[in-house]
N, C-alpha and C. Protein backbone atom coordinates (compact mmCIF):
# COMPACT_ATOMS: atom_id res chain seq x y z
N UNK A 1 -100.93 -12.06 -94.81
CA UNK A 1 -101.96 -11.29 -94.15
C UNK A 1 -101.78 -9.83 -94.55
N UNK A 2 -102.97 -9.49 -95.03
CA UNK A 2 -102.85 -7.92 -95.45
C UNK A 2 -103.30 -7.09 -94.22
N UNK A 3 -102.29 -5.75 -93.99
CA UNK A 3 -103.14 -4.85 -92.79
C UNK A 3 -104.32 -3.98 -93.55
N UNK A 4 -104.93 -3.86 -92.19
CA UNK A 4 -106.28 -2.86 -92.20
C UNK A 4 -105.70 -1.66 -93.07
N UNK A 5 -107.02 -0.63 -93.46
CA UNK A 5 -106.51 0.17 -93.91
C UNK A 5 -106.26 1.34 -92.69
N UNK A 6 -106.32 1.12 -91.55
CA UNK A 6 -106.52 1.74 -90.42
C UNK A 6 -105.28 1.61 -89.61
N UNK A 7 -104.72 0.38 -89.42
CA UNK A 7 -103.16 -0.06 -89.11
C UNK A 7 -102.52 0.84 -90.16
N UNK A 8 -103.31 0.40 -91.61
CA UNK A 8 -101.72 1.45 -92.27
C UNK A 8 -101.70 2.47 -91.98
N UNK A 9 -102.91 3.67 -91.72
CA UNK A 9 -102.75 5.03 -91.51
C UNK A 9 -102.17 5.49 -90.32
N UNK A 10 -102.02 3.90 -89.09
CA UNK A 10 -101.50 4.17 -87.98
C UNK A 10 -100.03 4.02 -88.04
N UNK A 11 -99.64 3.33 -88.78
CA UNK A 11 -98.25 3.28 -89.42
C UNK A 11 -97.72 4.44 -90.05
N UNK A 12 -98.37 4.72 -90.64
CA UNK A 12 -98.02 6.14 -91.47
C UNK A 12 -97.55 7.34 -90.52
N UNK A 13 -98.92 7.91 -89.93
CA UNK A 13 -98.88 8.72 -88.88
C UNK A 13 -97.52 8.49 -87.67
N UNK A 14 -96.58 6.77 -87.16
CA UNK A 14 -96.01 6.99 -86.60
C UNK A 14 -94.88 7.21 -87.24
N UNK A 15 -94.54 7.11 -88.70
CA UNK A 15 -93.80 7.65 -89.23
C UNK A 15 -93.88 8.97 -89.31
N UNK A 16 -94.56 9.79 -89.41
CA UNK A 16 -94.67 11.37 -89.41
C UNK A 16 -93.81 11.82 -88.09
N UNK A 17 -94.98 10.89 -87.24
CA UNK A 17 -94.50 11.79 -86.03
C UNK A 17 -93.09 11.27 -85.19
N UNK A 18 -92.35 10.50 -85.82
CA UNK A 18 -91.30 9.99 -85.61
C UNK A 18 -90.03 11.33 -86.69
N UNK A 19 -90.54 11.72 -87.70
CA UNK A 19 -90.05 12.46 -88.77
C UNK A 19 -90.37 13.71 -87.94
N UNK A 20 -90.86 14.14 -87.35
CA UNK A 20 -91.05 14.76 -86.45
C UNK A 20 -90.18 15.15 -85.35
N UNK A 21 -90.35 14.62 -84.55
CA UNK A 21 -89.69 14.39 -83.22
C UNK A 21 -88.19 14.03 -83.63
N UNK A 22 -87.41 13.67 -84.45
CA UNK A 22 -86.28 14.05 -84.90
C UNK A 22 -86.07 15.67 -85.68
N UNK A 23 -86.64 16.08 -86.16
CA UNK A 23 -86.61 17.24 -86.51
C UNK A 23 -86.50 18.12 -85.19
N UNK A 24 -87.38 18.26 -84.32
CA UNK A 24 -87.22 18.87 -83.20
C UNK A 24 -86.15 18.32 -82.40
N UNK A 25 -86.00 16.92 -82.20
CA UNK A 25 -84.49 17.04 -81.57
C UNK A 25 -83.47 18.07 -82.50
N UNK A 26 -82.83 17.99 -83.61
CA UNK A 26 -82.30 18.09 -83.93
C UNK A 26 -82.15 20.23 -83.74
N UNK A 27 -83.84 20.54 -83.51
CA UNK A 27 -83.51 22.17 -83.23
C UNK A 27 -83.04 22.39 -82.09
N UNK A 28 -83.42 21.30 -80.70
CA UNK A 28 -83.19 21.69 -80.01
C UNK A 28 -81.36 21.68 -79.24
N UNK A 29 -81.00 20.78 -80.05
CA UNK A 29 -79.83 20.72 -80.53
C UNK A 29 -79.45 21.85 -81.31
N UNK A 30 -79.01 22.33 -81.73
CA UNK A 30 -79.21 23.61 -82.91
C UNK A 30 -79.30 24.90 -81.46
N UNK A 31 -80.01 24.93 -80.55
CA UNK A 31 -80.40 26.27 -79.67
C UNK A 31 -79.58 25.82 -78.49
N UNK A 32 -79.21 24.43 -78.11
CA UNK A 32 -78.12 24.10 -77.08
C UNK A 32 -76.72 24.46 -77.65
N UNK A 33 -76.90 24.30 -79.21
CA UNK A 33 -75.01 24.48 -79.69
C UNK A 33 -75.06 26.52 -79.49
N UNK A 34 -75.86 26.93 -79.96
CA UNK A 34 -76.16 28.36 -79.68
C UNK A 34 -75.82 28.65 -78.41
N UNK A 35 -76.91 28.48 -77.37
CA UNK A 35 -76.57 28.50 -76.16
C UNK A 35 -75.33 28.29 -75.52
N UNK A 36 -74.65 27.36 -75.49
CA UNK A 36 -73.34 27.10 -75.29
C UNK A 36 -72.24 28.11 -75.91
N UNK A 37 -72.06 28.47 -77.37
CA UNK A 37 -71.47 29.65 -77.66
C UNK A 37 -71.77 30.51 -77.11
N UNK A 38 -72.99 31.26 -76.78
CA UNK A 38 -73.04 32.36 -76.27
C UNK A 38 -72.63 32.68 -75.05
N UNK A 39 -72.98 31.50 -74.20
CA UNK A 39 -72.31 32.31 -73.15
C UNK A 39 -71.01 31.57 -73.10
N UNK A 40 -70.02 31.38 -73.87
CA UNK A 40 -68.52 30.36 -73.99
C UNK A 40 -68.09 32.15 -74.48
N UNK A 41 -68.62 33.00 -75.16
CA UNK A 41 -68.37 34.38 -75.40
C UNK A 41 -68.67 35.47 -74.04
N UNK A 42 -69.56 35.17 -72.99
CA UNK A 42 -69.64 35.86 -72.18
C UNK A 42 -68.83 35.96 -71.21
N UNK A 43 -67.97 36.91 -70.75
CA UNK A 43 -66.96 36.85 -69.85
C UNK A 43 -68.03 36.67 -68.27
N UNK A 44 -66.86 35.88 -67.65
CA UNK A 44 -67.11 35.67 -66.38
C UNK A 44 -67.34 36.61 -65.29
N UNK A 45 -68.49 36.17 -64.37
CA UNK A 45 -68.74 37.68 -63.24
C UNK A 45 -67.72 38.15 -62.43
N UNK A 46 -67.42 39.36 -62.39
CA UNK A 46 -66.53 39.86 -61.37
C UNK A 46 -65.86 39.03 -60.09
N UNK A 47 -65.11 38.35 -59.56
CA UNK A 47 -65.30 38.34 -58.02
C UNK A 47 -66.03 39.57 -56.95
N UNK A 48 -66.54 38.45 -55.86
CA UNK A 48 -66.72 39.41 -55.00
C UNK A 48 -65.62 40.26 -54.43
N UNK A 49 -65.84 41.86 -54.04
CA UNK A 49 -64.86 42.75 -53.62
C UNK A 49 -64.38 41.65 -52.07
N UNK A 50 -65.07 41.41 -51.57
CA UNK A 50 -64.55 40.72 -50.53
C UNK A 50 -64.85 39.49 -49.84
N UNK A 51 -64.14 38.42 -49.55
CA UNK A 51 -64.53 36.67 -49.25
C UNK A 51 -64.37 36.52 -47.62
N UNK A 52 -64.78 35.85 -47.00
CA UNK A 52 -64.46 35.32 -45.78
C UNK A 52 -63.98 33.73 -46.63
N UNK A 53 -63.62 33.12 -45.84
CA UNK A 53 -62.32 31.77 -46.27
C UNK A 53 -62.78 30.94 -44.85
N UNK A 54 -63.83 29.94 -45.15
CA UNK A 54 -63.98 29.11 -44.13
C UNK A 54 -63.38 27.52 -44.30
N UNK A 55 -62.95 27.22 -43.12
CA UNK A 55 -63.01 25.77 -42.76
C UNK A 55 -63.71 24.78 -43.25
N UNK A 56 -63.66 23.78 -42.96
CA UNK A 56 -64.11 22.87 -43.37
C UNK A 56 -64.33 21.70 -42.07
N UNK A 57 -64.30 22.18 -40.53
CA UNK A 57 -64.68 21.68 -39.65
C UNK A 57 -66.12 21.61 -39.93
N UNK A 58 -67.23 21.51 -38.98
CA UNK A 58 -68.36 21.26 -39.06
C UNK A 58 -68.83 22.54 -38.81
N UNK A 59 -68.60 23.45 -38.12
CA UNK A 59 -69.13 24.86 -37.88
C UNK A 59 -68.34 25.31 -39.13
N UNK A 60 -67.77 25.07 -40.22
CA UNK A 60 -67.16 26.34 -41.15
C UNK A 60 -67.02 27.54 -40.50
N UNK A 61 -66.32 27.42 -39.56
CA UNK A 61 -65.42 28.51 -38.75
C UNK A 61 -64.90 29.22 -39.65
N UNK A 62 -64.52 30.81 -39.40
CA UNK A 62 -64.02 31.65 -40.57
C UNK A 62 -62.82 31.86 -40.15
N UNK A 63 -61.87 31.70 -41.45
CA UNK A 63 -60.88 31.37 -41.03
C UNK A 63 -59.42 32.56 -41.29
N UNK A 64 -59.77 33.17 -42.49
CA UNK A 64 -59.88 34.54 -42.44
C UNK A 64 -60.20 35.30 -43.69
N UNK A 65 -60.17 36.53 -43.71
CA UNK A 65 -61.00 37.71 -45.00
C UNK A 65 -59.86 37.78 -45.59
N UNK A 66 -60.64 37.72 -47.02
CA UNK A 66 -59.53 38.34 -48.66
C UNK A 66 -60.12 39.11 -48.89
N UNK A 67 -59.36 39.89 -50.00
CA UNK A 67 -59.79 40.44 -51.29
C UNK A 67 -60.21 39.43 -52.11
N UNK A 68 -61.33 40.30 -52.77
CA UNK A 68 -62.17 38.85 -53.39
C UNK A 68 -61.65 38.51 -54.43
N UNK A 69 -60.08 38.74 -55.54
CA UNK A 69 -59.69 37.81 -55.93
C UNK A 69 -58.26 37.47 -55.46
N UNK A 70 -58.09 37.42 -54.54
CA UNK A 70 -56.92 36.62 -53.50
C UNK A 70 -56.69 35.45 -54.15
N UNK A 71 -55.29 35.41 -54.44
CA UNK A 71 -54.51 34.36 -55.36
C UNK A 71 -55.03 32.97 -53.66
N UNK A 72 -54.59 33.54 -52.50
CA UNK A 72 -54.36 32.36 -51.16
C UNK A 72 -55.63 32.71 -50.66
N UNK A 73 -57.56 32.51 -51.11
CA UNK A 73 -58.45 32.33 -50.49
C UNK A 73 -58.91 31.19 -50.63
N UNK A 74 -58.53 30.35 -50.80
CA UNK A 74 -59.08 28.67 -50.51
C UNK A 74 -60.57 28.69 -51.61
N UNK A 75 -60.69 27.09 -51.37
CA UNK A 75 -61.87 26.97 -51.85
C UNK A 75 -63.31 27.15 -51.38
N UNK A 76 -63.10 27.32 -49.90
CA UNK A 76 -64.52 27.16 -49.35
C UNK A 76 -64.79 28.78 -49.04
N UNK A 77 -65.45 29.72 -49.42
CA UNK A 77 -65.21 31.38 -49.60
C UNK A 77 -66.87 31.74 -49.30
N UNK A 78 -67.33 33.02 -49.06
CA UNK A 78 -68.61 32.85 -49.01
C UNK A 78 -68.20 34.62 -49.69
N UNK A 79 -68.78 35.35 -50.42
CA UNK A 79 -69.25 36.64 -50.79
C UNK A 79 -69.27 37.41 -49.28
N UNK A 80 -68.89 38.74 -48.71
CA UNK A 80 -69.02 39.31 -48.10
C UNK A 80 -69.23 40.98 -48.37
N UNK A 81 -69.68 41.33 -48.11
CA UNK A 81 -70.10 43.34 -48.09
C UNK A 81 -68.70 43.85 -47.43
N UNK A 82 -69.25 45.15 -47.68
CA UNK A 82 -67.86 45.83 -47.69
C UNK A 82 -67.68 45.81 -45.81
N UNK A 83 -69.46 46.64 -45.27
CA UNK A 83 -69.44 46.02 -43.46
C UNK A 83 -69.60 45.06 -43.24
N UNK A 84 -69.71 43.49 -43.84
CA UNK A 84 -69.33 42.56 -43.10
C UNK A 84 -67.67 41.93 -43.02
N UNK A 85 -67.06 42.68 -44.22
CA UNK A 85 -65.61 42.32 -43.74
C UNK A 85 -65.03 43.09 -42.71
N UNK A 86 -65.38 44.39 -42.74
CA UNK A 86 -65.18 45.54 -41.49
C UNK A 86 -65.58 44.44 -40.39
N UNK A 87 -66.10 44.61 -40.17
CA UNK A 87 -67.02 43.74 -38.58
C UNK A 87 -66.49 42.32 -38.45
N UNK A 88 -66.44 41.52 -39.25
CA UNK A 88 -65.57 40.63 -39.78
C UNK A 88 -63.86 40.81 -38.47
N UNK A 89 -62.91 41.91 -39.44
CA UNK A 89 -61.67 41.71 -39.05
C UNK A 89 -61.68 42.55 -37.82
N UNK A 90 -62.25 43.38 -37.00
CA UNK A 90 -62.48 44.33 -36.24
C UNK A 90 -63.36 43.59 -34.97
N UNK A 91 -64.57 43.35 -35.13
CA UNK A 91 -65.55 43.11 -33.77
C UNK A 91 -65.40 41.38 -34.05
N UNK A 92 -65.03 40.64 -34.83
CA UNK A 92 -65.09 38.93 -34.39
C UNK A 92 -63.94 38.87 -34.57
N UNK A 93 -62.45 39.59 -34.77
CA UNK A 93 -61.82 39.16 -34.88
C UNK A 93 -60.67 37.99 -35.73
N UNK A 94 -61.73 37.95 -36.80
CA UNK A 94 -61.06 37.35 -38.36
C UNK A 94 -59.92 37.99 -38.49
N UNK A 95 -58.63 36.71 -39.03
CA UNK A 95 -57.34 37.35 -39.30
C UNK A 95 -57.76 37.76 -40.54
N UNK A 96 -56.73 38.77 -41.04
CA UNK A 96 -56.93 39.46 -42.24
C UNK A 96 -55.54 38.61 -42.85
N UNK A 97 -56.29 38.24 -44.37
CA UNK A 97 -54.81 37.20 -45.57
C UNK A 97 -53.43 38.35 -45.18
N UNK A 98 -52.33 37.85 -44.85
CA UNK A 98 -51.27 38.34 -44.78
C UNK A 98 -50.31 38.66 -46.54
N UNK A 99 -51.26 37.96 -47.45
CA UNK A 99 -51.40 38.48 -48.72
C UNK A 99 -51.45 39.61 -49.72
N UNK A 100 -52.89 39.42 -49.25
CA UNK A 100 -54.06 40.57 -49.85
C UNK A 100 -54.10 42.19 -49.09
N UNK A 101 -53.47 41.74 -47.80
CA UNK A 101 -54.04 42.72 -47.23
C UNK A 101 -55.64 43.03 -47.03
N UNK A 102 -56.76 42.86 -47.00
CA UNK A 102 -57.98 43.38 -46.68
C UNK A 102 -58.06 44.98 -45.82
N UNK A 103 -57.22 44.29 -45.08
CA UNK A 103 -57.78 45.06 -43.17
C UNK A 103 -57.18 46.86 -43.90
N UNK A 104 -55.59 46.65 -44.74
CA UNK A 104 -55.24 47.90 -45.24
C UNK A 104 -56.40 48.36 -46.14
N UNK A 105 -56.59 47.57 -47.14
CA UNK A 105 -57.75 48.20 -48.03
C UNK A 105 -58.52 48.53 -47.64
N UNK A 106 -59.27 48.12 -46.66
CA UNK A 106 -60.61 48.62 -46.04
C UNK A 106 -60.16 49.64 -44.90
N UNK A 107 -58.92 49.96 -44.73
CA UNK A 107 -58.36 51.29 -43.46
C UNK A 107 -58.57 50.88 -42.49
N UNK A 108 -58.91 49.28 -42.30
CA UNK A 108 -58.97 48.80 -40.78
C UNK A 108 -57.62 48.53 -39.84
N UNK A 109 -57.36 48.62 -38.78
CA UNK A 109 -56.17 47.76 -37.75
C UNK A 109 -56.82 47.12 -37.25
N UNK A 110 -56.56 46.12 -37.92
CA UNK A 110 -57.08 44.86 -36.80
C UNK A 110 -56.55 44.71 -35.51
C-alpha cells in the first residue's frame, strides 16, 4: 500500500517538528546549565542581623533571640528588626542566646 501524498507531507512535517522540539529542548537545557552556574557563582544573602528561635509546639512559642548568624539558633528562626528583638528581650520577655549575646549587642538588660 502506497501513502497519500498528504500522509507523506504529514510525516514529513512531524519530522520537522520533532527536529524541532529537540533543538529547543536542548536550548533550554543550555539556559538551565547557565542558570545554575550563575547563581552556583552568586554568594549567598547575608543572614538576618537578628532571629527569634521558635519551638516547635503548636503555638511556635519563641524560644529565644540570636544574632542572626548564631552558631546555637536552631532550625526553626523567623528574621526579626532591630525593634522587634528590643521588644522581643525587654517587654515579652524572650531569653536572650547565652551565646551570642543579643540583649549586649543591642545595649539591652534583660
Amino acid at each position: 500500500m502506497t501513502d497519500s501524498p498528504r500522509l507523506v507531507a504529514l510525516r514529513f512535517l512531524e519530522r520537522v517538528q520533532l527536529q524541532d522540539l529537540e533543538r529547543t529542548r536542548r536550548w533550554i537545557a543550555q539556559e538551565e546549565g547557565r542558570a545554575a552556574e550563575e547563581a552556583a557563582r552568586r554568594p549567598p544573602p547575608p543572614p538576618p542581623a537578628w532571629v527569634v528561635q521558635r519551638g516547635i509546639d503548636g503555638a511556635r512559642s519563641p524560644i529565644a533571640i540570636h544574632v542572626g548568624d548564631c552558631a546555637m539558633r536552631g532550625r526553626h528562626v523567623q528574621p526579626l528588626t532591630r525593634d522587634q528583638a528590643v521588644t522581643g528581650l525587654v517587654e515579652h520577655g524572650v531569653r536572650p542566646c547565652p551565646l551570642c549575646r543579643p540583649d549586649t549587642a543591642l545595649g539591652v538588660h534583660a
